[in-house]
C-alpha atoms as a PDB file:
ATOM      1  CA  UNK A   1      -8.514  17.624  37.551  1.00  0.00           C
ATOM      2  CA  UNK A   2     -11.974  17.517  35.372  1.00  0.00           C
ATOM      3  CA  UNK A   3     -12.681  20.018  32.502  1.00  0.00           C
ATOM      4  CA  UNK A   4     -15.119  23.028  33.746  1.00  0.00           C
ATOM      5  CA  UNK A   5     -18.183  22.618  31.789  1.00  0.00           C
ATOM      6  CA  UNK A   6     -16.733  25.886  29.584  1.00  0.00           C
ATOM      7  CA  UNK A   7     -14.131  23.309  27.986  1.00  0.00           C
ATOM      8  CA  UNK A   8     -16.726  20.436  27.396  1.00  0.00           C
ATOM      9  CA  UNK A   9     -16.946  18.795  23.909  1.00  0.00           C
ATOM     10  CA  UNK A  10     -20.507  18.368  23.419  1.00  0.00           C
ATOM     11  CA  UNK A  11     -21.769  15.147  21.479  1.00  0.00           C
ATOM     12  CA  UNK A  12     -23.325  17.191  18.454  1.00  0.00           C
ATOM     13  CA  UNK A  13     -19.311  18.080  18.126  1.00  0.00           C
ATOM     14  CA  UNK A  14     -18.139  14.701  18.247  1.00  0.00           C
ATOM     15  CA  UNK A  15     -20.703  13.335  15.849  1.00  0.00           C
ATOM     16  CA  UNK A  16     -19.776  16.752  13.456  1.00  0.00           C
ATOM     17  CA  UNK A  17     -16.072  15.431  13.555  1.00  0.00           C
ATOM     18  CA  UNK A  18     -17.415  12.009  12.671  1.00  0.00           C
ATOM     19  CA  UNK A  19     -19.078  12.916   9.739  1.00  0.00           C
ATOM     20  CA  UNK A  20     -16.613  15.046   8.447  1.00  0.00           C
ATOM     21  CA  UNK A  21     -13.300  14.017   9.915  1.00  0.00           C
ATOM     22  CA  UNK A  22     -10.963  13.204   6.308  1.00  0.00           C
ATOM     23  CA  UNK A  23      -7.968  12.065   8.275  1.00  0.00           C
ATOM     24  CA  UNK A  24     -10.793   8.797   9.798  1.00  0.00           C
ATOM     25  CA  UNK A  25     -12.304   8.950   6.426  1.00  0.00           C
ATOM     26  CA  UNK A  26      -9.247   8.061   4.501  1.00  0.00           C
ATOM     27  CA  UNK A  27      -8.307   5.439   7.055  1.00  0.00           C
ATOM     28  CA  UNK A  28     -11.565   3.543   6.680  1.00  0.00           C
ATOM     29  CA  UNK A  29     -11.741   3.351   3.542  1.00  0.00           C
ATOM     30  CA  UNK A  30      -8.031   2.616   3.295  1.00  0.00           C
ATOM     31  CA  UNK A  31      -8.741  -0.507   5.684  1.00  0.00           C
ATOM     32  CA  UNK A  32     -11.852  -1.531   3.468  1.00  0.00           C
ATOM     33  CA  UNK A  33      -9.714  -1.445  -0.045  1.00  0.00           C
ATOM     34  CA  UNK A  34      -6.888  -3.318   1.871  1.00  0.00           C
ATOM     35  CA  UNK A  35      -9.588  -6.008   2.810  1.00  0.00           C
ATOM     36  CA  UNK A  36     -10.821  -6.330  -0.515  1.00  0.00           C
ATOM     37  CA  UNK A  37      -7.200  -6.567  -2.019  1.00  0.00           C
ATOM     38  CA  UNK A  38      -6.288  -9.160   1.025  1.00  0.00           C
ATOM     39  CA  UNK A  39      -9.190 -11.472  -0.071  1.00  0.00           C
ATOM     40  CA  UNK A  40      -8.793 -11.339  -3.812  1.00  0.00           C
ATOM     41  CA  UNK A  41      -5.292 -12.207  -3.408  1.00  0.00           C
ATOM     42  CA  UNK A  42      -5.573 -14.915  -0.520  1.00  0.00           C
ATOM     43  CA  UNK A  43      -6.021 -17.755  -3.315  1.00  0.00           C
ATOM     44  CA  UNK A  44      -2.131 -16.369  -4.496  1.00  0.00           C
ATOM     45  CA  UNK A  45      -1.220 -16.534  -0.768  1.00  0.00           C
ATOM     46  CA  UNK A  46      -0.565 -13.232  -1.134  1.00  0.00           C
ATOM     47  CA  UNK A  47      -1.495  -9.512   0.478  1.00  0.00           C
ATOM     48  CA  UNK A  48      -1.889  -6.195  -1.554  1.00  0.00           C
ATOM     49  CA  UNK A  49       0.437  -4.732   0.483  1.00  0.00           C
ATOM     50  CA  UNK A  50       3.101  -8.014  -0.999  1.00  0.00           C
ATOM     51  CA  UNK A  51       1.487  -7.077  -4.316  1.00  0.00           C
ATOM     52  CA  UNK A  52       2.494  -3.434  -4.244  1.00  0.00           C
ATOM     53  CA  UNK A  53       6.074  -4.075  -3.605  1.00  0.00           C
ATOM     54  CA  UNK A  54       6.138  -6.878  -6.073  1.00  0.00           C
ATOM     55  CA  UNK A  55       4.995  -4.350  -8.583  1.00  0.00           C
ATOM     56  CA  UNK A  56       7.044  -1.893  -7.723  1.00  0.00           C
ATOM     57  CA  UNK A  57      10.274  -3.821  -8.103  1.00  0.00           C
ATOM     58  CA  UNK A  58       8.910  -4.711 -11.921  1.00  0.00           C
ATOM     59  CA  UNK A  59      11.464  -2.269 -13.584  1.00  0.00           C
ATOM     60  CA  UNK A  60      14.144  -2.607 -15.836  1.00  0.00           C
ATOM     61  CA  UNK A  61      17.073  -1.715 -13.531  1.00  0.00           C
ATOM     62  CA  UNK A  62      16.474  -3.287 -10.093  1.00  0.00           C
ATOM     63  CA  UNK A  63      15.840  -0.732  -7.573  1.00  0.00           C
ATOM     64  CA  UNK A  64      17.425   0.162  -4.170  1.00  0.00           C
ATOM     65  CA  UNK A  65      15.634   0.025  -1.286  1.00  0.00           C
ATOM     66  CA  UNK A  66      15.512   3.682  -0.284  1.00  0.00           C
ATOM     67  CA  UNK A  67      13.463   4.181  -3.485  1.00  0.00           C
ATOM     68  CA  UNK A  68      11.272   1.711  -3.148  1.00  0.00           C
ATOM     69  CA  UNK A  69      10.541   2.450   0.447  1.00  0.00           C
ATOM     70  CA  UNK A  70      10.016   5.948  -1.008  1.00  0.00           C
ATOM     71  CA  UNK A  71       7.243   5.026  -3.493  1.00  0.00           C
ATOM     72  CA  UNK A  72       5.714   2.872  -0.536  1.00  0.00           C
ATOM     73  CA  UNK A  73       5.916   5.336   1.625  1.00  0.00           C
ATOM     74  CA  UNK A  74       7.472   3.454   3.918  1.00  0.00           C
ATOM     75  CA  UNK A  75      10.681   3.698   6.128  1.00  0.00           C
ATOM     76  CA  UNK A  76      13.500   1.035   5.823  1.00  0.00           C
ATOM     77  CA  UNK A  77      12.525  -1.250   8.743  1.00  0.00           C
ATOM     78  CA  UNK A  78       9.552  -1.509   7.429  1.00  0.00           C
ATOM     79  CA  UNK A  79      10.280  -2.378   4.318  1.00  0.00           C
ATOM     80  CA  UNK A  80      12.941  -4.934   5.395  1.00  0.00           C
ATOM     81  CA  UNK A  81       9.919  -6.893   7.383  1.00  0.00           C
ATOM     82  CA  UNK A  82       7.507  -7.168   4.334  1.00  0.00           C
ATOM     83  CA  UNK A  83      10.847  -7.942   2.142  1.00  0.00           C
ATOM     84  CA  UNK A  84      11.684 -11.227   4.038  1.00  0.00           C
ATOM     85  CA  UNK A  85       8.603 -12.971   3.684  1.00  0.00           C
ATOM     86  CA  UNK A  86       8.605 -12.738   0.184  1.00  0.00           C
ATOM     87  CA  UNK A  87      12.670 -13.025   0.149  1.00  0.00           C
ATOM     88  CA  UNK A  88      11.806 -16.779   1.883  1.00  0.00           C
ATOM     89  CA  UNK A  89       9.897 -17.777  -1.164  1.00  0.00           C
ATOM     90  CA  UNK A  90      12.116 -16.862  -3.678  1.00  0.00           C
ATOM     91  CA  UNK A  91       9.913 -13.881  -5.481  1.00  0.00           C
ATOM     92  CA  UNK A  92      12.453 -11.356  -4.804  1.00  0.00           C
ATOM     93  CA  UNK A  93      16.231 -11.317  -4.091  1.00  0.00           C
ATOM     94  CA  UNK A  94      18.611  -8.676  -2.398  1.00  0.00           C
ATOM     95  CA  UNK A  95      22.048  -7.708  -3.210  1.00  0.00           C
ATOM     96  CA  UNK A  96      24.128  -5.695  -2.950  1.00  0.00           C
ATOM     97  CA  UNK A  97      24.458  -2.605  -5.573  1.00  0.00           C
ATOM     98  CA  UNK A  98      27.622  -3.091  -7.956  1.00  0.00           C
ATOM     99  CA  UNK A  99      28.386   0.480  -7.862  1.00  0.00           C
ATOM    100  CA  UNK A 100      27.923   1.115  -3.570  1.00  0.00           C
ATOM    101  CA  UNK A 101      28.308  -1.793  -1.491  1.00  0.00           C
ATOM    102  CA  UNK A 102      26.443  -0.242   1.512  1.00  0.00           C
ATOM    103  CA  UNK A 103      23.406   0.318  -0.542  1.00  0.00           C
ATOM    104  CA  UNK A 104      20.931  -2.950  -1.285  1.00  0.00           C
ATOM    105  CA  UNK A 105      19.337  -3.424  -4.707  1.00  0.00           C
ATOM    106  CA  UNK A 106      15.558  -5.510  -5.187  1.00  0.00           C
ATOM    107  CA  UNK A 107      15.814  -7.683  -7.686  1.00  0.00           C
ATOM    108  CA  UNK A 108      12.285  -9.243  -8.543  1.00  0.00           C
ATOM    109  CA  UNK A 109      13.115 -13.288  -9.346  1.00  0.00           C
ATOM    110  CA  UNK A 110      11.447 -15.099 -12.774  1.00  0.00           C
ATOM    111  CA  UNK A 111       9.105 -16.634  -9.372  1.00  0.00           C
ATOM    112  CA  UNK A 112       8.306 -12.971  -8.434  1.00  0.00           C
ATOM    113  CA  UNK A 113       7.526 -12.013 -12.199  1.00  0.00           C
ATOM    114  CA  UNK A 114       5.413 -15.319 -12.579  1.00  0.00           C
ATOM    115  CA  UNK A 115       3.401 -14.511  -8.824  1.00  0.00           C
ATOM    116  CA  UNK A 116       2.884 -10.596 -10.876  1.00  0.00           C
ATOM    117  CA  UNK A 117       1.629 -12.564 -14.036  1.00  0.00           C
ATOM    118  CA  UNK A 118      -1.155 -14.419 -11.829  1.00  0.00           C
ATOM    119  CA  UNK A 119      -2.176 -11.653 -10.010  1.00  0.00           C
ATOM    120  CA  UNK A 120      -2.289  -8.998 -11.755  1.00  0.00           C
ATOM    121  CA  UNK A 121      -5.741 -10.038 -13.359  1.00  0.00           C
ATOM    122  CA  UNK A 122      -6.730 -10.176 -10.086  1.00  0.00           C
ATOM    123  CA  UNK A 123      -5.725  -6.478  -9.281  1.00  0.00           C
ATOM    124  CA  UNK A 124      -7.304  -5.745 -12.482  1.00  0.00           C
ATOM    125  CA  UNK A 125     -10.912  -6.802 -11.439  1.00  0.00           C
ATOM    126  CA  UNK A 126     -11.122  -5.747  -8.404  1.00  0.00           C
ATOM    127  CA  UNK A 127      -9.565  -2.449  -9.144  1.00  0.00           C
ATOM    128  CA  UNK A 128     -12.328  -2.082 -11.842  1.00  0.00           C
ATOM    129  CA  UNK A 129     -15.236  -3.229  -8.908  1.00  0.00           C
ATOM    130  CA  UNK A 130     -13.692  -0.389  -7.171  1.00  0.00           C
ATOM    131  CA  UNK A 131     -14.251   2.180  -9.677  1.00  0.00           C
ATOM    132  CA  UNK A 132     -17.961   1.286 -10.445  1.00  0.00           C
ATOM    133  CA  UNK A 133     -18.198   1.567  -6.880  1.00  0.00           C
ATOM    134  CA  UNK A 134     -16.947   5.535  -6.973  1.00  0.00           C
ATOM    135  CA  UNK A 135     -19.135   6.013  -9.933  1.00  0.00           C
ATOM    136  CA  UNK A 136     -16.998   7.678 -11.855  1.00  0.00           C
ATOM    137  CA  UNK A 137     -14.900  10.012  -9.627  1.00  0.00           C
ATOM    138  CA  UNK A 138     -11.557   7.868  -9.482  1.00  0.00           C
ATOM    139  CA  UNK A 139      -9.971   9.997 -11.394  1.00  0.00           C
ATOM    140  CA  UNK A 140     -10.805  12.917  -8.950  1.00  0.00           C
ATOM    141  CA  UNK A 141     -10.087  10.981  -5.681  1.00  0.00           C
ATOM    142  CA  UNK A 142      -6.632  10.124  -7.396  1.00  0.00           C
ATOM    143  CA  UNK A 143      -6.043  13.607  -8.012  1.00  0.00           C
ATOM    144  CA  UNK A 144      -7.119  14.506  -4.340  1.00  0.00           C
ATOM    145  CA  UNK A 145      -4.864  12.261  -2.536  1.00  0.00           C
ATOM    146  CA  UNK A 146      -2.130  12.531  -4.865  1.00  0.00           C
ATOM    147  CA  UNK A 147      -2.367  16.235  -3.651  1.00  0.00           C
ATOM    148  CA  UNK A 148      -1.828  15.140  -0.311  1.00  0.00           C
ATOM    149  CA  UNK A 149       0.994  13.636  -0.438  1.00  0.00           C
END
């Protein structure tokens, strides 16, 4: 069945949603600060998305996984994937919590602070390229998607 000419989506529309679509927006430019994260790290051997949940387990009680899957936004398979990789070389351990045996505490490993040490400089810099880049409206965009979410 083809769509009478009534329900045709001209290409002036399509180009409109192009240019103003924030859902493809966000995703490129998601991709692009991944990328640049990706290569800054590589030298560590590491990804910004390991980075994150490095950084995130940097606390002083270790954290369970439902709260850092939370913060990450991510759901528990998920977060059990990108946990063995770094689990296999020794930055992070998991245990189980004292106080609820069925729940699973992080525990970032001296390795996993000593990987944060290294590349946190390099999170630094390129964070800072980053905001040259947005001239000066970080702090907006922040609050924007922050709103978002």
């Amino acid at each position: 069945m083809s769509m009478s000419s009534d329900e045709d989506i001209s290409p002036a529309t399509t180009l409109m949603v192009r240019d103003n679509c924030l859902c493809l927006h966000v995703r490129r430019a998601a991709r692009a600060v991944a990328r640049r994260f990706d290569e800054a790290f590589r030298a560590l051997d590491l990804t910004n998305g390991q980075f994150s949940l490095l950084m995130s387990l940097n606390r002083p009680e270790p954290p369970t996984m439902g709260s850092v899957a939370d913060l990450l936004a991510m759901d528990r398979t998920t977060l059990t994937a990108n946990l063995k990789p770094l689990e296999r070389r020794g930055l992070l351990k998991i245990a189980p919590d004292e106080k609820d045996k069925r729940s699973r505490r992080l525990l970032l490993t001296d390795d996993g602070r000593a990987m944060l040490k290294q590349a946190f400089p390099i999170w630094k810099a390129e964070h800072a390229e980053l905001e040259k880049l947005l001239g000066g409206d970080a702090d907006a965009l922040r609050r924007g998607l922050l709103s978002l979410s």
